[in-house]
Each structure stands twice: as C-alpha cells, then as structure tokens.
N, C-alpha and C. Protein backbone atom coordinates (compact mmCIF):
# COMPACT_ATOMS: atom_id res chain seq x y z
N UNK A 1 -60.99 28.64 9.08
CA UNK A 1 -61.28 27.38 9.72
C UNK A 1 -62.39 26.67 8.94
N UNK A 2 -62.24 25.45 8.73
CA UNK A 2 -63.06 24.69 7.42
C UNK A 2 -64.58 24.71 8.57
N UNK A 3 -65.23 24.00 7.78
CA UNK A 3 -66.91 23.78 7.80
C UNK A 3 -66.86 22.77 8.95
N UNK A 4 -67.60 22.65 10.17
CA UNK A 4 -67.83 21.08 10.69
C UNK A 4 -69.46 20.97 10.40
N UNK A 5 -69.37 19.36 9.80
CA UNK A 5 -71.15 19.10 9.81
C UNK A 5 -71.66 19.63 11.05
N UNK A 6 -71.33 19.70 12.35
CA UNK A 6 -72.66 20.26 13.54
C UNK A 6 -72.47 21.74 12.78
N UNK A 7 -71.51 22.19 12.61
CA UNK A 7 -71.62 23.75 11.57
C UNK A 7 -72.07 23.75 11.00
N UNK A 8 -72.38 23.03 9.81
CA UNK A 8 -73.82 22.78 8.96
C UNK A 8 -75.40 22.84 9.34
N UNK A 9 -74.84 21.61 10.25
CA UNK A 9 -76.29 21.33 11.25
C UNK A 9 -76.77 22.75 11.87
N UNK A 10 -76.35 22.95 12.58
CA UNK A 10 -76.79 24.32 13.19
C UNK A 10 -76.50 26.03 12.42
N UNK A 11 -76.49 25.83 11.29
CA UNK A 11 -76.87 27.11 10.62
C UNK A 11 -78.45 27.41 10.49
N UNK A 12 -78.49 28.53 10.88
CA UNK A 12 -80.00 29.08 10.77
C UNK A 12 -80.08 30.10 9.75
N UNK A 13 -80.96 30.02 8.79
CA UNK A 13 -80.94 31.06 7.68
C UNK A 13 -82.08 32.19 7.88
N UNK A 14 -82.26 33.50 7.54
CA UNK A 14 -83.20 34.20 7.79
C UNK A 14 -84.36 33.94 7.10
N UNK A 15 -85.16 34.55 7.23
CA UNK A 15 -86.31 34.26 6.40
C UNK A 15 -86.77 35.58 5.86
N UNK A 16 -87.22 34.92 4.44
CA UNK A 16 -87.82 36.28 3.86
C UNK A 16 -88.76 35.67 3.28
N UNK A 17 -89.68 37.00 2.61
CA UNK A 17 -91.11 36.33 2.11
C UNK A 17 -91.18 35.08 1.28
N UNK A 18 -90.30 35.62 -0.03
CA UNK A 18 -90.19 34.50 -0.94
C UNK A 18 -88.83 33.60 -0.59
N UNK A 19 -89.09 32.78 0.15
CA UNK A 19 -87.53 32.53 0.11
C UNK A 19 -87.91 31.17 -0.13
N UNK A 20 -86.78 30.20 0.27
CA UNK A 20 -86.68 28.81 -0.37
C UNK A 20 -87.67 27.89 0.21
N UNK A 21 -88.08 26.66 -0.13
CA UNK A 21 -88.92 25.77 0.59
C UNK A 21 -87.94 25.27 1.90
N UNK A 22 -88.62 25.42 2.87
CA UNK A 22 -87.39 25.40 4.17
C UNK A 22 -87.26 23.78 4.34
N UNK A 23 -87.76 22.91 4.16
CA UNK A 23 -88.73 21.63 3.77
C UNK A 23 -86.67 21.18 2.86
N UNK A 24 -87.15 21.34 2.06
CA UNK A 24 -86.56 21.49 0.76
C UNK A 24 -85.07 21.69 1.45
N UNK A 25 -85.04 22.61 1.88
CA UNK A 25 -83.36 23.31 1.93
C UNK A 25 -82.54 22.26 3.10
N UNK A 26 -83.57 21.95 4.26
CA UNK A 26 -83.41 21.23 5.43
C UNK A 26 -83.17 19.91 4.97
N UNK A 27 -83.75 18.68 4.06
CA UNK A 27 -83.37 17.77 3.34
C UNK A 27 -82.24 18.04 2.93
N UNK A 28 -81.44 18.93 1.68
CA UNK A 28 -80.66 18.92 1.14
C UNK A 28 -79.35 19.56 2.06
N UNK A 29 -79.60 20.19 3.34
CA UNK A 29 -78.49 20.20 3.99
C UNK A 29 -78.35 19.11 4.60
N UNK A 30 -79.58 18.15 5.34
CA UNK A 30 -79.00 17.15 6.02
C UNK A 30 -78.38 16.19 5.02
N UNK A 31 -78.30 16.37 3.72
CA UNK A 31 -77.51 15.47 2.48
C UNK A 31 -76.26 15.65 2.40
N UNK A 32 -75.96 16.92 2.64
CA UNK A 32 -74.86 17.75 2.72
C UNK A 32 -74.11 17.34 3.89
N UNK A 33 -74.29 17.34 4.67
CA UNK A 33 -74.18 16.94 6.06
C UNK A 33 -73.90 15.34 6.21
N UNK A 34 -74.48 14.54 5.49
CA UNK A 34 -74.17 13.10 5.43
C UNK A 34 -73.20 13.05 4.69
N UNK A 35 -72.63 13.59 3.60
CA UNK A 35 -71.82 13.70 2.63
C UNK A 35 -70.43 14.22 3.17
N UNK A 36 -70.70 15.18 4.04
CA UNK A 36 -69.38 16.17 4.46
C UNK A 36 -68.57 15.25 5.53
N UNK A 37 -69.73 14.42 6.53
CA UNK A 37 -69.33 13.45 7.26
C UNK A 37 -68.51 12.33 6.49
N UNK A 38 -68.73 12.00 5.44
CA UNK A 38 -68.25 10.70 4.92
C UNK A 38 -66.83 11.30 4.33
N UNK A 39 -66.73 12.54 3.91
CA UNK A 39 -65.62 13.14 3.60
C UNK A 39 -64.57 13.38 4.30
N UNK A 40 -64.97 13.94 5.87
CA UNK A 40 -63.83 14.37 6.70
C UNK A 40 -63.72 12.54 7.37
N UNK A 41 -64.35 11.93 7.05
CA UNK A 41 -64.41 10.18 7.77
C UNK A 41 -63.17 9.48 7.18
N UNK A 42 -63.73 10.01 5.60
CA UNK A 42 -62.56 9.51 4.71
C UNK A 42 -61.01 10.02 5.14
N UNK A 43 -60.91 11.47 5.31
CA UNK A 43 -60.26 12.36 5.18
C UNK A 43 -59.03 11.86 6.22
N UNK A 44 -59.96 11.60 7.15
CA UNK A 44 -58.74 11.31 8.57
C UNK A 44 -58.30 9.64 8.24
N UNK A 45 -59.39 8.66 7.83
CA UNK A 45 -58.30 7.44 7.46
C UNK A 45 -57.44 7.65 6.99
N UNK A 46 -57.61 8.36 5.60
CA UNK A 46 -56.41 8.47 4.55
C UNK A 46 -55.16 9.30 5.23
N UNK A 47 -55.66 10.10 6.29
CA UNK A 47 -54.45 10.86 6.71
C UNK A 47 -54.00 9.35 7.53
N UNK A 48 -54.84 8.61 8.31
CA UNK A 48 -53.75 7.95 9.09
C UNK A 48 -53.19 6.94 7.96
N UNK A 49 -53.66 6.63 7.38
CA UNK A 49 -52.83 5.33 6.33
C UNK A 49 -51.52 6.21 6.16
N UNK A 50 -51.81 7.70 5.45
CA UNK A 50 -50.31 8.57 5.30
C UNK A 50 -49.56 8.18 6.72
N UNK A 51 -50.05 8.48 7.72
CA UNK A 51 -49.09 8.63 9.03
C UNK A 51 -48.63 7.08 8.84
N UNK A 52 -49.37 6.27 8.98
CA UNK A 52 -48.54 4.72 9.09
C UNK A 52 -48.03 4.13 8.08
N UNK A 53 -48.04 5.07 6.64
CA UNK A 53 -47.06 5.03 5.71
C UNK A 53 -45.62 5.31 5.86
N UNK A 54 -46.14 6.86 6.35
CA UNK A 54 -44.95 7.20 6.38
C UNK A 54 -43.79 6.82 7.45
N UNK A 55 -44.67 6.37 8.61
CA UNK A 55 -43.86 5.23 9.82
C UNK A 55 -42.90 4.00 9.11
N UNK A 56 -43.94 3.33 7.84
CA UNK A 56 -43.22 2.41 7.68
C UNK A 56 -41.65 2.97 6.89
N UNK A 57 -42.37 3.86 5.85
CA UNK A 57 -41.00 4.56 4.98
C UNK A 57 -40.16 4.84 5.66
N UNK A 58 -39.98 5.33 7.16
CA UNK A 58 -39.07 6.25 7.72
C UNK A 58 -38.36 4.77 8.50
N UNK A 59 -38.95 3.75 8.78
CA UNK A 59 -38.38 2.37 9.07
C UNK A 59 -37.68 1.82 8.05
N UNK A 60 -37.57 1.96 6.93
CA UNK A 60 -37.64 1.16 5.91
C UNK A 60 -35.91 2.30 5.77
N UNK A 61 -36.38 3.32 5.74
CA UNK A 61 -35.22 4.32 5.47
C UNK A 61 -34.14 4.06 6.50
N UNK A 62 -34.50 3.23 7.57
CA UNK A 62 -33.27 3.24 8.84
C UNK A 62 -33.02 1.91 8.17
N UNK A 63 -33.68 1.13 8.15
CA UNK A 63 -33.26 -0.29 7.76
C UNK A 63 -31.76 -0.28 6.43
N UNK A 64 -32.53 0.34 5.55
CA UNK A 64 -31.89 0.36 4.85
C UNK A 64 -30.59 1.44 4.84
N UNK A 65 -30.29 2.66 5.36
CA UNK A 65 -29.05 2.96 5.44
C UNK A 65 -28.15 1.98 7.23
N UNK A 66 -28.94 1.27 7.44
CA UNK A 66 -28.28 0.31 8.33
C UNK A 66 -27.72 -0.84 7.21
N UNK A 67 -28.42 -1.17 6.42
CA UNK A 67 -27.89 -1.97 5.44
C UNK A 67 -26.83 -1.47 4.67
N UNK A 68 -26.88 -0.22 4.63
CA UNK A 68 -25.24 0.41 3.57
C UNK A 68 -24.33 0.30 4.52
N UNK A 69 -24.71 1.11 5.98
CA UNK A 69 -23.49 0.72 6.80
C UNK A 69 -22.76 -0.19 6.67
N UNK A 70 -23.83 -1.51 6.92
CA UNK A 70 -23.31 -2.69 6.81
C UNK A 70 -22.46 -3.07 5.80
N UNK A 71 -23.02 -2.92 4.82
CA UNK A 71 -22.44 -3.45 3.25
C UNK A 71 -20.88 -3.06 3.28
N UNK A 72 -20.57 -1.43 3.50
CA UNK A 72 -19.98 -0.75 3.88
C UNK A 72 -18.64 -1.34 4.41
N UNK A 73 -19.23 -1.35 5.94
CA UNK A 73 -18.65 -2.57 6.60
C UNK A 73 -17.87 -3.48 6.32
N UNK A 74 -19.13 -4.29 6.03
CA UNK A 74 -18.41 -5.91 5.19
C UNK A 74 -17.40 -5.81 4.15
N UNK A 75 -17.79 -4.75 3.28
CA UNK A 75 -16.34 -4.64 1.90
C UNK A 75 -15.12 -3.52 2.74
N UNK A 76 -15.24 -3.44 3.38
CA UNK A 76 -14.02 -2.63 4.62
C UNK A 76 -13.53 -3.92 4.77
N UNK A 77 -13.72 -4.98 5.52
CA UNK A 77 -13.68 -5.80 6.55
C UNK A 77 -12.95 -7.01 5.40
N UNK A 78 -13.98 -7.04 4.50
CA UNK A 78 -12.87 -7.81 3.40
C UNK A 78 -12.40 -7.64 3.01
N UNK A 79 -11.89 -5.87 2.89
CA UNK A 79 -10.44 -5.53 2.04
C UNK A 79 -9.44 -5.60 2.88
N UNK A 80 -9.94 -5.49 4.67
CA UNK A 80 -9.09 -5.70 5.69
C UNK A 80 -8.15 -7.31 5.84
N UNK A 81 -9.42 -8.09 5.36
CA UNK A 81 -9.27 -9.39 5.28
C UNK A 81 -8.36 -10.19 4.27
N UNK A 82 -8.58 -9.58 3.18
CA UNK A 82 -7.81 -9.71 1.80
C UNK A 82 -6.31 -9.39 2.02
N UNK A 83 -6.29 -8.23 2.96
CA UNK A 83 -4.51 -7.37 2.61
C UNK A 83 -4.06 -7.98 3.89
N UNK A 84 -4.70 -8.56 4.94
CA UNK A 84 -4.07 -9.15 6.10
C UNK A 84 -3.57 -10.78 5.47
N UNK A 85 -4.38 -11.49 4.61
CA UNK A 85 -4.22 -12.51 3.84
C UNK A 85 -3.28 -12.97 2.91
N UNK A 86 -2.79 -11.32 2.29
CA UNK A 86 -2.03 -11.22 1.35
C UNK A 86 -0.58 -10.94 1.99
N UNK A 87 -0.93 -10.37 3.12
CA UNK A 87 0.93 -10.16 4.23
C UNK A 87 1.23 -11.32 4.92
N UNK A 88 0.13 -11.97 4.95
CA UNK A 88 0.47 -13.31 6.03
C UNK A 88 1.39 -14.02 4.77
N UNK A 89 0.36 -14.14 3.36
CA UNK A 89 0.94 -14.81 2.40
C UNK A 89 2.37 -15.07 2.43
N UNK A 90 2.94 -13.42 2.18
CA UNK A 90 4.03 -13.07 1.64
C UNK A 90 4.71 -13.54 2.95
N UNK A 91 4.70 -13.40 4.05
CA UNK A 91 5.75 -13.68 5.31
C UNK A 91 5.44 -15.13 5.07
N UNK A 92 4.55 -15.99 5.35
CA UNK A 92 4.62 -17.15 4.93
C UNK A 92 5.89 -17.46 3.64
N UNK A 93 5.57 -17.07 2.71
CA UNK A 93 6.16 -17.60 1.31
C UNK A 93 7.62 -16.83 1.67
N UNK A 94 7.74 -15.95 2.24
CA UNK A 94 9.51 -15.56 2.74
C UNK A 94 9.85 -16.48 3.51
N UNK A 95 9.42 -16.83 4.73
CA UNK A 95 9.62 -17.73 5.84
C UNK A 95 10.44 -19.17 5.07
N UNK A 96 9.55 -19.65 4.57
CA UNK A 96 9.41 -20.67 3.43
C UNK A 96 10.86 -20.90 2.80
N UNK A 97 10.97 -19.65 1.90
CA UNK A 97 12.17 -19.58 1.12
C UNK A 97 13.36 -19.58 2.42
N UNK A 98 13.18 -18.91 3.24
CA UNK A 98 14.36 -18.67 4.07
C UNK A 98 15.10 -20.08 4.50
N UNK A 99 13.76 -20.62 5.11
CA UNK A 99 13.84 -21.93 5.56
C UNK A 99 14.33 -23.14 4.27
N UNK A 100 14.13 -22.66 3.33
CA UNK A 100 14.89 -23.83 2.13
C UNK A 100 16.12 -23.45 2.18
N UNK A 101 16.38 -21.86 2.18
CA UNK A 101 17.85 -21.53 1.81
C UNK A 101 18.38 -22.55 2.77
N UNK A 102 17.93 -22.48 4.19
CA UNK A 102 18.87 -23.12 5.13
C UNK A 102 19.33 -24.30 5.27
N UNK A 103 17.99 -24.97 4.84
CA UNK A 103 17.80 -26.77 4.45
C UNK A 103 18.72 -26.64 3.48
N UNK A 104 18.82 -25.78 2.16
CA UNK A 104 19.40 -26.33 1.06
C UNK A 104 20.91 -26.18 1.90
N UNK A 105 21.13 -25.30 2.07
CA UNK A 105 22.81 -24.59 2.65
C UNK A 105 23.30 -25.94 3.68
N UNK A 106 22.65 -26.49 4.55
CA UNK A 106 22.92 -27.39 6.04
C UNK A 106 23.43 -28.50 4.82
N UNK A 107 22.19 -29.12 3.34
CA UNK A 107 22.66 -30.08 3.05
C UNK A 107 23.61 -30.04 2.11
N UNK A 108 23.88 -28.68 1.32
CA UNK A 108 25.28 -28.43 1.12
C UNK A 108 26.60 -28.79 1.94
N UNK A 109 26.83 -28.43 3.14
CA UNK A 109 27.78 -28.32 3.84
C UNK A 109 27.92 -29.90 4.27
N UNK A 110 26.86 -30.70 4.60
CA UNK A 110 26.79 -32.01 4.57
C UNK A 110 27.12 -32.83 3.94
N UNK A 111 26.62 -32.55 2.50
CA UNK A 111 27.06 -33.39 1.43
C UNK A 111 29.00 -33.01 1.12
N UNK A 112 29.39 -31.56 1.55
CA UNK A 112 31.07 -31.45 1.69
C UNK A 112 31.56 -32.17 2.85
N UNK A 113 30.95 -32.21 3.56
CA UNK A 113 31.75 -33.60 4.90
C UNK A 113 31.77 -34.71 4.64
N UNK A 114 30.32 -34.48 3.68
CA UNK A 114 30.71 -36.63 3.58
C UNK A 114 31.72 -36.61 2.68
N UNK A 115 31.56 -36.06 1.49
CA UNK A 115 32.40 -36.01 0.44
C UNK A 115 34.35 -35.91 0.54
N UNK A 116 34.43 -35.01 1.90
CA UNK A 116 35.40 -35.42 2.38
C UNK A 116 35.92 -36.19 3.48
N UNK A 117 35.15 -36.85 3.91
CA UNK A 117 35.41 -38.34 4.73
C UNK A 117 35.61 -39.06 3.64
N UNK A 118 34.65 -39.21 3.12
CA UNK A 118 34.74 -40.32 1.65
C UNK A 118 36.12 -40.22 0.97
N UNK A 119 36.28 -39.28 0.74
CA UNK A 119 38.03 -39.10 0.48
C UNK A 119 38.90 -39.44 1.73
N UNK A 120 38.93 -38.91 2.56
CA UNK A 120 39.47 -39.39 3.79
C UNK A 120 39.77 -40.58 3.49
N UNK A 121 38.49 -41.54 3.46
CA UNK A 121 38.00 -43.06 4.15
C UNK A 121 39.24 -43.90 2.18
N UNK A 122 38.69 -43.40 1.39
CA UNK A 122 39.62 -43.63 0.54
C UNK A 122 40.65 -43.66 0.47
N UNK A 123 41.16 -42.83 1.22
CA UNK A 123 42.87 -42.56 1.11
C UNK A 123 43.27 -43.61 2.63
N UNK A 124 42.57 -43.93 3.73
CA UNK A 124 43.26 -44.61 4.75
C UNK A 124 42.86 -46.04 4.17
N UNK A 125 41.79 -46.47 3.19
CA UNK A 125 41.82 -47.30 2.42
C UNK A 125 42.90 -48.03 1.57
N UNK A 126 43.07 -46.83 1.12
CA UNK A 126 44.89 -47.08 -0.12
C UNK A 126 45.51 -47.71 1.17
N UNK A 127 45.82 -46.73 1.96
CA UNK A 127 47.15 -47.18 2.66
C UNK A 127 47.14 -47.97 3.47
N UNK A 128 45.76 -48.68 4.09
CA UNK A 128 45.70 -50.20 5.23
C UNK A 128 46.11 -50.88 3.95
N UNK A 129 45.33 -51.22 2.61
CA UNK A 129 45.88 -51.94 1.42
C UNK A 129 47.12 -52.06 1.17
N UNK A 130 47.54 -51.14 1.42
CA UNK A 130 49.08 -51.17 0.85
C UNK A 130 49.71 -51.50 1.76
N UNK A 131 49.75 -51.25 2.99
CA UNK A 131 50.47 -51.97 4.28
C UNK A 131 50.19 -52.78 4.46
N UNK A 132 48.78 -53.87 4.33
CA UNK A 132 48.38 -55.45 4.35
C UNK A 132 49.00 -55.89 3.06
N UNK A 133 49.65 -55.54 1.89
CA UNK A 133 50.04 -56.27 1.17
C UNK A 133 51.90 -55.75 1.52
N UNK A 134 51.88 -55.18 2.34
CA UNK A 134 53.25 -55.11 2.43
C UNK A 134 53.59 -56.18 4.07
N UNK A 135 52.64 -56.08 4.26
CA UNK A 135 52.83 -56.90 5.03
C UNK A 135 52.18 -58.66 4.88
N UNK A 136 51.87 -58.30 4.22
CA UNK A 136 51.06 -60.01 2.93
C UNK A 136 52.73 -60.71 2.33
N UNK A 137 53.18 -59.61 1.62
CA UNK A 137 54.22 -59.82 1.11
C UNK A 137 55.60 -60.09 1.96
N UNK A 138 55.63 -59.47 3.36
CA UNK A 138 56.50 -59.88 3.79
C UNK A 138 56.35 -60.96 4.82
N UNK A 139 55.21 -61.48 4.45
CA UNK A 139 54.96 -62.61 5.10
C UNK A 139 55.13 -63.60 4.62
N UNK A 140 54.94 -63.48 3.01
CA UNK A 140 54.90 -64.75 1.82
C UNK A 140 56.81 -64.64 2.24
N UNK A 141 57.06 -63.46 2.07
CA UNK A 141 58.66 -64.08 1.85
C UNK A 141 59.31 -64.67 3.04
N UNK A 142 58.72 -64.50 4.22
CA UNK A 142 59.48 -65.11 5.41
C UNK A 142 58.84 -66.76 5.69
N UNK A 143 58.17 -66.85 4.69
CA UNK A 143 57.47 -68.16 4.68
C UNK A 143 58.47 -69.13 3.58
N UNK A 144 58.38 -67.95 2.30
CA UNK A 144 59.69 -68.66 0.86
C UNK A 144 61.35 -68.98 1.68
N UNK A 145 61.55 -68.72 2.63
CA UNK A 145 62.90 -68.94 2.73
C UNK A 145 62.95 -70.39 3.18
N UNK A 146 64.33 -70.46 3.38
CA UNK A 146 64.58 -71.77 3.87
C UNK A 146 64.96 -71.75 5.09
N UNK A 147 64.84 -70.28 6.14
CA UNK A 147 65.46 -70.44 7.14
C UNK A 147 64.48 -71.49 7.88
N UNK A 148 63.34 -71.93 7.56
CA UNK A 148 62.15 -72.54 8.28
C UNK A 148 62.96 -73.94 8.27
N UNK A 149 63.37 -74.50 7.03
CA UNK A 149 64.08 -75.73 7.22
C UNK A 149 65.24 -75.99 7.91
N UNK A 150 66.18 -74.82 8.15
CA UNK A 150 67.35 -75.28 9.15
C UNK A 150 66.68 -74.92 10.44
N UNK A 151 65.43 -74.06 10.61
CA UNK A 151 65.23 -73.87 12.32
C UNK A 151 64.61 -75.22 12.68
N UNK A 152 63.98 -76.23 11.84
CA UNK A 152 62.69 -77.65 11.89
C UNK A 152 64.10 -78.32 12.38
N UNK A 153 65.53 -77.85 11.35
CA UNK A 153 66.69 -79.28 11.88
C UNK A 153 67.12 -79.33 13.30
N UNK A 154 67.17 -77.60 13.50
CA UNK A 154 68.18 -76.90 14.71
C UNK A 154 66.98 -77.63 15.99
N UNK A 155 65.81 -77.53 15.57
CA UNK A 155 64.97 -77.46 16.66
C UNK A 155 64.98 -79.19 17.00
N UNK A 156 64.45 -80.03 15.78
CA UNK A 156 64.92 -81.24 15.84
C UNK A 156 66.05 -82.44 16.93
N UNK A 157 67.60 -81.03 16.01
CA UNK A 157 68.67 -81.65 16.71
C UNK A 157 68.37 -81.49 18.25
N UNK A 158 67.78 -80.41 18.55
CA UNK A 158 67.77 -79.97 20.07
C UNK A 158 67.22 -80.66 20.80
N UNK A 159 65.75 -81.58 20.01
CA UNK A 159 65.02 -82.45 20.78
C UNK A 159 66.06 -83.51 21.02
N UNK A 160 66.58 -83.76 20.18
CA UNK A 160 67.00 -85.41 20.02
C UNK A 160 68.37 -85.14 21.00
N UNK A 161 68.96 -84.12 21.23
CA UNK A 161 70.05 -84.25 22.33
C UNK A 161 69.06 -84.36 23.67
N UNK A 162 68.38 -83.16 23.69
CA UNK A 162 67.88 -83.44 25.08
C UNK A 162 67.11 -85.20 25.71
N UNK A 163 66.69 -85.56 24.33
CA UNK A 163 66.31 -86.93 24.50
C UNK A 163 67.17 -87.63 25.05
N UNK A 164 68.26 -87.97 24.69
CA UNK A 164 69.38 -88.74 24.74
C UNK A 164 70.40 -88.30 26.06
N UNK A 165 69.99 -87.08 26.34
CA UNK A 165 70.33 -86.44 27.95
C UNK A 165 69.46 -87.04 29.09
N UNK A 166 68.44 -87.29 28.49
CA UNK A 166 67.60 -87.58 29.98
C UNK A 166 68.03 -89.31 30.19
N UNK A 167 68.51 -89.72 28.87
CA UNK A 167 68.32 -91.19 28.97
C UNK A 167 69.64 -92.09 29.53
C-alpha cells in the first residue's frame, strides 16, 4: 500500500545519540510532504482526464460503428434501390414494347380494312360508272331517235281532234 502524506506526516523516527538534526529532517519531510501532495493531486486529475477520455473514446467508438451500420445500411438500401429500379425499368421497357406490338398490329389490321374498302369503294365505283354511262348512253339514244317526232305529231293530231270535238 503506497505512502499517504498524513503517513509521512506522522512518522516518528527513534532517536539516537548522533543522529540527524531533527530541525533539519522535520523541514525536509514537510518538503516531502508538500511535494507528495502535489503528486498524488496531480495523479488523480490525470487519472480523471483518463476516465473522461476514455468516456469520450468509448462515445466516439459507438458513434462511429453506428456510422458503419449506417453506411452499411445506406449502400444495402441503394443496391436495394438500384435492382428495384432496374426491374421496374425492364417491366416498364417490356410493357412498352408489348404495347407497340399492339398499336403497331391494331394499325396493321386497319390499314388492311381500309385498303380493302378502298378496293371495294373502287370496284362499286367502276360499276355505278359504267351503269351511268350505260344508262347516259341509253338515254342519248332514246333522245337520237325519231320516235320523239312522230309521238310531238301523234300527240299534236290528238290535240287538234279533240279541239275540233268540243267545237
């Protein structure tokens, strides 16, 4: 068990004939004694600065493997983020394509309906044409005859009897 200054303080030495100046010895222990005090004074700050060092280190040590967690974490969370990003992508960009095939396919099949109306509409085209000129034509010729001039006489004569009936 170390020295305490009142352990200093209160040592009593024997005495012998020739012995030290007691004067003398009593000064240089109470020096001793001022000295030993300033030592164990020191002794216990420096221990507490250690203790509230080492408080902060052992804070500093949570902080920081709270910070790896984290870090940890976060590059988890963005590789989670990245590959959820990258499937949405791809169903997106399938979706996409699917949906053109269909657009393209609907205006395929569209552009074959019109294409055959349009033929359709062509061909009942030809043939109103050709029946308005067949019937153009057989109109010019029932117009070229001359039956128009004996029906103007027949109809004529008919007036002019009935005229001549009433009179």
């Amino acid at each position: 068990m170390p020295l305490t200054p009142l352990d200093i303080h209160n040592k009593e030495f024997t005495r012998s004939f020739r012995g030290y100046d007691e004067d003398e010895v009593n000064e240089f222990l109470d020096q001793v004694i001022k000295d030993y005090e300033i030592v164990i004074r020191e002794k216990k700050e420096l221990k507490e600065k250690i203790d509230q060092m080492n408080e902060k280190l052992s804070h500093f040590t949570n902080i920081e493997e709270t910070l790896n967690k984290s870090i940890l974490i976060a590059q988890e969370t963005a590789e989670e983020v990245k590959g959820n990003a990258s499937k949405e992508s791809k169903l997106i960009i399938k979706e996409a394509e699917k949906n053109a095939d269909r657009i393209i396919n609907e205006a395929l099949s569209k552009s074959r309906k019109i294409s055959i109306e349009v033929e359709e509409l062509k061909k009942q085209a030809k043939v109103f044409r050709t029946r308005l000129k067949m019937l153009v034509e057989a109109q010019l010729d029932m117009i070229g005859t001359d039956d128009w001039e004996e029906l103007f006489e027949v109809e004529m004569g008919k007036e002019l009897e009935l005229a001549n009936q009433d009179s």
